[in-house]
Protein backbone atom coordinates (compact mmCIF):
# COMPACT_ATOMS: atom_id res chain seq x y z
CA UNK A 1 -8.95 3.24 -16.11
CA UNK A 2 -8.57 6.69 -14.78
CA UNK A 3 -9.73 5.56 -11.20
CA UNK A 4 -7.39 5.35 -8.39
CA UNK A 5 -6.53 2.70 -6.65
CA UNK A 6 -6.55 2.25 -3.06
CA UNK A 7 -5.02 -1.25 -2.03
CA UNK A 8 -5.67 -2.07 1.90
CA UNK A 9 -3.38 -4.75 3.14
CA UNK A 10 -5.75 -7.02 5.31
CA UNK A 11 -2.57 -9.32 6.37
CA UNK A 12 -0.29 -5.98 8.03
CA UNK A 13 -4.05 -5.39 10.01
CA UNK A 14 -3.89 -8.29 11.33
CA UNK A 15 0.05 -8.48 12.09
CA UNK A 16 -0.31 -5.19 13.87
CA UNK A 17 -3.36 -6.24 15.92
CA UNK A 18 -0.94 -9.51 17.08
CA UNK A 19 2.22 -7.25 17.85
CA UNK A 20 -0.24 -4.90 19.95
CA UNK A 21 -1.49 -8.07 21.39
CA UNK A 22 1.43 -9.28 22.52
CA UNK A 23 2.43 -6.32 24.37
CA UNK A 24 -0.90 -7.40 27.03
CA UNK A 25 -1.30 -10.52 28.92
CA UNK A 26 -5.36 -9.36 28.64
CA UNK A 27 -7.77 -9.70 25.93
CA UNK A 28 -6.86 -7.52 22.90
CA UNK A 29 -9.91 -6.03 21.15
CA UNK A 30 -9.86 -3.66 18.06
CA UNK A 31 -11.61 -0.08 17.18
CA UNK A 32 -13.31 -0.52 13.52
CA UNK A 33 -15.41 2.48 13.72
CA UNK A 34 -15.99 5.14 11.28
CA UNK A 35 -15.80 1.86 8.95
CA UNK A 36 -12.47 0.61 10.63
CA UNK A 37 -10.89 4.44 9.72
CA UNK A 38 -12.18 4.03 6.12
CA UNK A 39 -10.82 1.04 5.14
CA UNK A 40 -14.12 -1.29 5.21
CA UNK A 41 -15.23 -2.58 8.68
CA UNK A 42 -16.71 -5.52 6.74
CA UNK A 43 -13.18 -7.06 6.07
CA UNK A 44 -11.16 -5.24 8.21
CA UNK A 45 -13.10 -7.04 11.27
CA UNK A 46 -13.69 -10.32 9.48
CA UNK A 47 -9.85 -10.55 9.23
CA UNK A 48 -9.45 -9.84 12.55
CA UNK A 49 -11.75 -12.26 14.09
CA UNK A 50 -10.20 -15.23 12.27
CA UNK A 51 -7.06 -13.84 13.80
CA UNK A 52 -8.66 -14.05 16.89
CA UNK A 53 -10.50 -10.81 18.17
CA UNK A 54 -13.44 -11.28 19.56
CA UNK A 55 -14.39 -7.98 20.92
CA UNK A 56 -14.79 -4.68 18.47
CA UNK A 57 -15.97 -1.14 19.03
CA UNK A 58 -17.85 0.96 17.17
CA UNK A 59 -19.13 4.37 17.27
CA UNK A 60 -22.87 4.64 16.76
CA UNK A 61 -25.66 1.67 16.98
CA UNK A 62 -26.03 1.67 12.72
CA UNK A 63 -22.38 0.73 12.71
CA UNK A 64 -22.75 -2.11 15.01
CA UNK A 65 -25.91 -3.38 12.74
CA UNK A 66 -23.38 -3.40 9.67
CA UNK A 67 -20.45 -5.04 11.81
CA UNK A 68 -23.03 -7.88 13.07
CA UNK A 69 -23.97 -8.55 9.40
CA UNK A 70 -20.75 -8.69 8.54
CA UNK A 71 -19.34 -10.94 11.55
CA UNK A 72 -22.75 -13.16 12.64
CA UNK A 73 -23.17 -14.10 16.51
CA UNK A 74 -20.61 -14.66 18.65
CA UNK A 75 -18.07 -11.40 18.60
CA UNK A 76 -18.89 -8.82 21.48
CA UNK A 77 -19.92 -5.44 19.68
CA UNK A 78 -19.67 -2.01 21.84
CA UNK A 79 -21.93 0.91 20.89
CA UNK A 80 -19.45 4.06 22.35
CA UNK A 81 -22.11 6.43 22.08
CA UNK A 82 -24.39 4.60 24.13
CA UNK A 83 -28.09 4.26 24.04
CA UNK A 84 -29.57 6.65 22.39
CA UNK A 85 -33.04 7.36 21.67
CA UNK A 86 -34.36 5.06 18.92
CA UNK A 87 -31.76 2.27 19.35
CA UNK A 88 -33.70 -0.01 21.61
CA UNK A 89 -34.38 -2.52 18.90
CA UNK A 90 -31.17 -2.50 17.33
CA UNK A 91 -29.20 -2.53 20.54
CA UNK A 92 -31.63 -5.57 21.45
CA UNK A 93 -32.22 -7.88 18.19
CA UNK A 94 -28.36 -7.33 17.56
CA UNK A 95 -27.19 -7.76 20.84
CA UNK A 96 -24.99 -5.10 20.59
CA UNK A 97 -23.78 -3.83 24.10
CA UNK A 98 -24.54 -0.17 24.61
CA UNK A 99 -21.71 1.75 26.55
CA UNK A 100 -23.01 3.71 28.80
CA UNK A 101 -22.33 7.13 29.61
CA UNK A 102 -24.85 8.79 31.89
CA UNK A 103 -27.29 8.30 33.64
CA UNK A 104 -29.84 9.10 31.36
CA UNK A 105 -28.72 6.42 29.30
CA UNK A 106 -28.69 4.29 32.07
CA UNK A 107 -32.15 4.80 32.77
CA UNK A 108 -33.49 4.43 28.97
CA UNK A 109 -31.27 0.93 28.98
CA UNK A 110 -32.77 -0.53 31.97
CA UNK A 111 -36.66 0.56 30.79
CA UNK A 112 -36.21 -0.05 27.20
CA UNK A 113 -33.86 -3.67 27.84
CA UNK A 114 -34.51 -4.95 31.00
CA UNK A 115 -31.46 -7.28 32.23
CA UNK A 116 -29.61 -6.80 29.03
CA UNK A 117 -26.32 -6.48 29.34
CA UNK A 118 -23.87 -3.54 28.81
CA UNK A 119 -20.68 -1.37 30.06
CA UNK A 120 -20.05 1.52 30.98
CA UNK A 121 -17.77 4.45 30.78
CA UNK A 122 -16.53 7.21 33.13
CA UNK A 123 -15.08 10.53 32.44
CA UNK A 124 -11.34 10.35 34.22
CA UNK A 125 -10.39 13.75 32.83
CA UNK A 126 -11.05 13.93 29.30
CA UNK A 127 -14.49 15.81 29.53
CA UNK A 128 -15.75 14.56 26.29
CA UNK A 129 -17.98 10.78 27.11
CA UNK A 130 -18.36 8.93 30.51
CA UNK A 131 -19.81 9.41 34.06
CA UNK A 132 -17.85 12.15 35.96
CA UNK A 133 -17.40 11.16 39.36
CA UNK A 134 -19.58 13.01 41.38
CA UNK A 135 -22.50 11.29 38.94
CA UNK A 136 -20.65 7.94 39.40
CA UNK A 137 -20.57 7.85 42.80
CA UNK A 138 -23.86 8.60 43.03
CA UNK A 139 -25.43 5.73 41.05
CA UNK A 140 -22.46 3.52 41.13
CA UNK A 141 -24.06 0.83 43.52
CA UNK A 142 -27.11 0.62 41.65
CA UNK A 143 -25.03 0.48 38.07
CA UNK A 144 -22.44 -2.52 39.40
CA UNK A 145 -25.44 -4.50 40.62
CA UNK A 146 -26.53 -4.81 36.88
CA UNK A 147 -23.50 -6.48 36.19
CA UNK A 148 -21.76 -3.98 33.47
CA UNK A 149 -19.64 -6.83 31.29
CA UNK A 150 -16.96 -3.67 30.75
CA UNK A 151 -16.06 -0.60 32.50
CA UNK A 152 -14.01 2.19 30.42
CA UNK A 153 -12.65 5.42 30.49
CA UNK A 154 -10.33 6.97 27.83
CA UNK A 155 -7.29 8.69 28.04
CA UNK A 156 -6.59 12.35 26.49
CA UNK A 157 -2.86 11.91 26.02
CA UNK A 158 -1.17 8.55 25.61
CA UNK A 159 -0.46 9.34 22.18
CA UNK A 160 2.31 11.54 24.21
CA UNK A 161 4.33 8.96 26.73
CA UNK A 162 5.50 11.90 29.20
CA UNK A 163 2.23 13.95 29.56
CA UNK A 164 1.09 14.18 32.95
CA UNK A 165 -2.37 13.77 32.25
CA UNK A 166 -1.65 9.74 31.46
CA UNK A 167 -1.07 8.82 35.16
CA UNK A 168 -3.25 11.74 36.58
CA UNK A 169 -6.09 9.55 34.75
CA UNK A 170 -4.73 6.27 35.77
CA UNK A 171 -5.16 7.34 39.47
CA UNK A 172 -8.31 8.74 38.59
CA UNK A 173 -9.73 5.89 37.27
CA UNK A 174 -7.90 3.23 40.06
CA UNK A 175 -9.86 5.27 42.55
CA UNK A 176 -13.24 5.34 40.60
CA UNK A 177 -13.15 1.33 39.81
CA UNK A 178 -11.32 0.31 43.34
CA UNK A 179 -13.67 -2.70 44.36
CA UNK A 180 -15.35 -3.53 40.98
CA UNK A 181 -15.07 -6.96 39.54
CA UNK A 182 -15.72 -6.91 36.31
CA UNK A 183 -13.53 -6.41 33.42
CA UNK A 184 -11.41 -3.12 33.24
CA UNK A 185 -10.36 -1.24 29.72
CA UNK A 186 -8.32 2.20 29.61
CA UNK A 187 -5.88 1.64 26.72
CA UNK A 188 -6.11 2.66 22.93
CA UNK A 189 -3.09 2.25 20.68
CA UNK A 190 -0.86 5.04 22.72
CA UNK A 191 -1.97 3.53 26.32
CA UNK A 192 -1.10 0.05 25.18
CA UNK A 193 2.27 1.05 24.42
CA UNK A 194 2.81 3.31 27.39
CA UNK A 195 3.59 0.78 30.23
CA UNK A 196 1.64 -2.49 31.60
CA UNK A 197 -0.47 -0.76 34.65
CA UNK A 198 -2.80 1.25 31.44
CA UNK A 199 -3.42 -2.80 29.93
CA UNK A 200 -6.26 -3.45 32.84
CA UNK A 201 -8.02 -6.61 31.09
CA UNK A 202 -8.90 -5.48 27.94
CA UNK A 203 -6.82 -2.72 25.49
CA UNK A 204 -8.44 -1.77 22.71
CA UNK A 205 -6.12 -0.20 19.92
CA UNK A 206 -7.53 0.97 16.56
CA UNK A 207 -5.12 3.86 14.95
CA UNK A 208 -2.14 1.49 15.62
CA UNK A 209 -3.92 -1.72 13.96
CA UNK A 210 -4.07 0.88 10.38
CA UNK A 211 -0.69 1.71 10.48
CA UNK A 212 -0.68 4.98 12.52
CA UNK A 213 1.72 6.33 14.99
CA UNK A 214 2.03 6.21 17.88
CA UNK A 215 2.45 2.80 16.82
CA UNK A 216 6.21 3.36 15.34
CA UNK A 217 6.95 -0.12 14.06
CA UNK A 218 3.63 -0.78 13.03
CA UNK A 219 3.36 -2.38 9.16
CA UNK A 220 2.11 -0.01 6.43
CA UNK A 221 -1.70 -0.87 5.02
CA UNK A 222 -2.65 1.42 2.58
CA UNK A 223 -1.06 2.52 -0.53
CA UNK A 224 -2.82 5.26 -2.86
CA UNK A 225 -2.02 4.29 -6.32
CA UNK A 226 -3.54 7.19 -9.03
CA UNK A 227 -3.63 7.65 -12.72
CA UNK A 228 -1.96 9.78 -14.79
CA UNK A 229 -4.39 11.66 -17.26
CA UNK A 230 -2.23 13.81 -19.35
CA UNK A 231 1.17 15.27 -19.22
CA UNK A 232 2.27 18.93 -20.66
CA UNK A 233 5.25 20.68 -21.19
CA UNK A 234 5.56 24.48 -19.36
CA UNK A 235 8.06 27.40 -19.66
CA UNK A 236 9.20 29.29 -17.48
CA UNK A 237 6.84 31.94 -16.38
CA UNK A 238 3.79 29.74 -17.32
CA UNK A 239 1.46 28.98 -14.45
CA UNK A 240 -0.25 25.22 -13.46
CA UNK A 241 -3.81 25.26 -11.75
CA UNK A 242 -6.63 27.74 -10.28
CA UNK A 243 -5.01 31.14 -9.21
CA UNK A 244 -1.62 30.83 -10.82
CA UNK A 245 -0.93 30.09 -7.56
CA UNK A 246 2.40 27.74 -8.90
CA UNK A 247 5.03 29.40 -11.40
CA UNK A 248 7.54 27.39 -13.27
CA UNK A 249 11.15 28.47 -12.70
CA UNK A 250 12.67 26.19 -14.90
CA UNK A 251 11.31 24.88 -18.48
CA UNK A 252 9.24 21.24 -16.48
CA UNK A 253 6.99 18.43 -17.24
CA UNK A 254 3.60 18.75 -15.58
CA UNK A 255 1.74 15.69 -14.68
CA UNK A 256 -2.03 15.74 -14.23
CA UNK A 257 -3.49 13.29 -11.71
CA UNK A 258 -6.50 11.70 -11.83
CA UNK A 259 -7.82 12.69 -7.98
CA UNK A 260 -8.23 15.47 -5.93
CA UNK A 261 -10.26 16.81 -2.61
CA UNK A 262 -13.47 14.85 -3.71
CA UNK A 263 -11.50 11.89 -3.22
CA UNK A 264 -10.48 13.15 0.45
CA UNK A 265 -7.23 14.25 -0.69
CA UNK A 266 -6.44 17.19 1.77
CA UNK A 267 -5.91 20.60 -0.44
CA UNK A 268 -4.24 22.18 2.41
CA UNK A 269 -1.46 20.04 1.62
CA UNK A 270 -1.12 20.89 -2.09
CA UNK A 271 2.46 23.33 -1.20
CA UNK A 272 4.24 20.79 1.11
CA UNK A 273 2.71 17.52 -0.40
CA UNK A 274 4.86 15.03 -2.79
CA UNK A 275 3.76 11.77 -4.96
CA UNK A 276 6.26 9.47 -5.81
CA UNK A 277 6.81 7.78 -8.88
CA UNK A 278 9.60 4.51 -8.16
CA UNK A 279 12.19 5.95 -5.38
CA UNK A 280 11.57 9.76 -7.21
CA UNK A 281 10.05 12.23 -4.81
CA UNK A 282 7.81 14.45 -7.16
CA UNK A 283 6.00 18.10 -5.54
CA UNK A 284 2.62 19.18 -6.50
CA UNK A 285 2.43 21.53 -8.88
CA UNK A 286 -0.02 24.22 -7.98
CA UNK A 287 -3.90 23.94 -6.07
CA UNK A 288 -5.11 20.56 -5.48
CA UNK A 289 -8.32 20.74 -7.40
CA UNK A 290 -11.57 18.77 -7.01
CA UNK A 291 -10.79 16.17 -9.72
CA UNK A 292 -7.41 16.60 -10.94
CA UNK A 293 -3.98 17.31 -9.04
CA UNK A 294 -0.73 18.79 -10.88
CA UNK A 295 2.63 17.10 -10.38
CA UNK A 296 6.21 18.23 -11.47
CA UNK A 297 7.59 15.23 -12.87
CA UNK A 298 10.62 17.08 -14.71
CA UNK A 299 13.18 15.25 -12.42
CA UNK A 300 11.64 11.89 -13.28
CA UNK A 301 12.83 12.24 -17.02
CA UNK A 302 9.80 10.37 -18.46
CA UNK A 303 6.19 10.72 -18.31
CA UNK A 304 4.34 8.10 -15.56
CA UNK A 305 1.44 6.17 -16.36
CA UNK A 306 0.73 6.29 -12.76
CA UNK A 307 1.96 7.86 -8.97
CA UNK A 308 1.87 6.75 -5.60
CA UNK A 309 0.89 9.05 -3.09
CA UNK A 310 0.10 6.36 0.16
CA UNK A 311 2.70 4.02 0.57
CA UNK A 312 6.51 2.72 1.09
CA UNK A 313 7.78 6.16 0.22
CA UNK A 314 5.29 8.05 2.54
CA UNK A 315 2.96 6.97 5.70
CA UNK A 316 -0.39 8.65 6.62
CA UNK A 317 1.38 10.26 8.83
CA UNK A 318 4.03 12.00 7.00
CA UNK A 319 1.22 13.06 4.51
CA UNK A 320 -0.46 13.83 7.70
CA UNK A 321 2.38 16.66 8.42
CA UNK A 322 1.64 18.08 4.79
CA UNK A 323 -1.75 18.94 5.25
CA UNK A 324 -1.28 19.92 8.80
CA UNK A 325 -3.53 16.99 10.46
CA UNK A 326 -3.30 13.79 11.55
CA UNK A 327 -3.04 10.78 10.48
CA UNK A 328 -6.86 9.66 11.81
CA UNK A 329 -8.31 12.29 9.24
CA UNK A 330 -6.15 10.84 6.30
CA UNK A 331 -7.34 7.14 6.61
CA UNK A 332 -10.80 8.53 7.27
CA UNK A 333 -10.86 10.74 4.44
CA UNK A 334 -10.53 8.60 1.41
CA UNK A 335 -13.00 8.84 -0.63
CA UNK A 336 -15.67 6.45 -2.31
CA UNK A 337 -14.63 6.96 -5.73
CA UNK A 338 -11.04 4.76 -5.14
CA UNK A 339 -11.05 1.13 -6.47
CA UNK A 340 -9.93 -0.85 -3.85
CA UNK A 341 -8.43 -3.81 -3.49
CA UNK A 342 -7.89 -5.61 -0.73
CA UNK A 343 -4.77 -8.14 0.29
CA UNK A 344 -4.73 -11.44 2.65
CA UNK A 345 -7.16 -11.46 5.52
């Protein structure tokens, strides 16, 4: 099978989503959105709520339709983007709760879904979603006295403990919630780990619950397992790959993999990226190609039926570094054409 294999481990989801849980004495939720950062919201969140989450947060209303196939009544589904135009029905035969961000939405909620419920989000700094507070204060009165079952906000830099914009938000939003009695959420992975006063009564982690940093002790879920297709011998001189862009120095072993940027595998990374093959470190060889990826394996002294490029050798992260990008864009980048397999849950 020349197919690689992407194994997601269901059981380290769920362990992270308890140590993050621990860390709050509120309700713990979980981000699964851009299908739970590639890996499959269907399981991902199904493993989850037997481990006990019952609140999940998506990013557009055709997510949450998936997610409430996939879970049935009971879990609380947030729509971040709010409601839009044409998501009446499925924000209402769902009952998936809309987040709110403006007032427009506000409006189309009430007059499209009378008394149904939803939350709502304000803009503490961040400029990107939410009610800023000069809207907020002017419709706040009116919004509380629908009885929002959340209010949000979302910080820019908790993913970096000492920025000042983390407590310049957390005043911001004290001040803009100060008398409201429903339930209060500010923290994704990074906030939850800052310090207790970000935790409010609900944190809501997602990057942390894949393995991601911030979330430094956080178990690995993915590995990238990939096929070798053919291995060649090159002098010295000879050249692997579009552009000759990768001379050998030294008579090597070239190792062709079966994957390559149609399978979300980042070419930027092709000069500082590595696979490994047992405990052996081994550097790509040349342009990461659509299909097909080079690989010096000379130092491995024998040909590999397969590599690992995701896994206990290297995080998403750390291939994150190699394609200069982040960790978020290497979960949800892998591709469609991986076989995956899935662990526990």
């Amino acid at each position: 099978m020349s197919t690689p294999t992407l194994t997601v481990d269901l059981n380290a989801i769920v362990a992270n989503w308890r140590a993050l849980d621990a860390l709050s004495e509120g309700e713990t939720g979980a981000a699964v959105k851009a299908d739970a950062y590639g890996l499959g919201a269907d399981r991902v969140a199904r493993a989850l709520a037997r481990a006990g989450a019952r609140t999940f947060f998506v990013a557009v209303a055709e997510e949450g339709v998936a997610l409430r196939e996939a879970l049935g009544p009971g879990p609380a589904i947030y729509v971040l983007s709010g409601h839009m135009p044409g998501d009446g029905d499925m924000i209402g035969d769902l009952g998936l709760l809309p987040v709110i961000n403006s007032l427009d939405q506000m409006i189309r909620h009430v007059e499209a879904l009378p008394n149904r419920s939803f939350a709502l989000q304000l803009d503490t700094g961040m400029n990107r979603l939410g009610m800023e507070p000069s809207e907020w204060s002017a419709i706040r009165d009116i919004a509380l006295a629908q009885n929002p079952q959340l209010i949000m906000s979302h910080l820019a830099c908790a993913d970096e403990r000492d920025h000042a914009m983390n407590p310049q938000q957390l005043n911001q939003f004290l001040d803009m919630t100060q008398g409201c009695d429903c339930p209060l959420s500010l923290a994704n992975t990074g906030a939850t780990l800052l310090d207790p006063a970000y935790h409010f009564d609900l944190t809501r982690p997602g990057i942390g619950l894949y393995g991601g940093l911030p979330f430094v002790e956080a178990r690995p879920v993915v590995t990238l397992d990939i096929p070798v297709i053919q291995c060649r011998d090159v002098v010295p001189g000879e050249t692997v790959g579009y552009g000759d862009g990768w001379v050998a120095k030294r008579p090597s072993r070239i190792a062709t993999l079966s994957a390559g940027y149609a399978d979300g595998i980042i070419r930027a990374m092709g000069p500082r990226a590595h696979v490994h093959a047992e405990d052996t470190a081994l550097p790509v060889a040349g342009r990461i190609s659509m299909d097909l990826i080079g690989v010096d394996v000379t130092d491995l002294g024998h040909d590999p039926k397969s590599v690992q490029l995701l896994g206990p050798h290297q995080s998403i992260d750390t291939l994150a570094t190699a394609a200069g990008t982040i960790g978020y864009e290497i979960l949800t980048s892998l591709g469609a054409r991986y076989t995956r397999r899935y662990l526990g849950g």
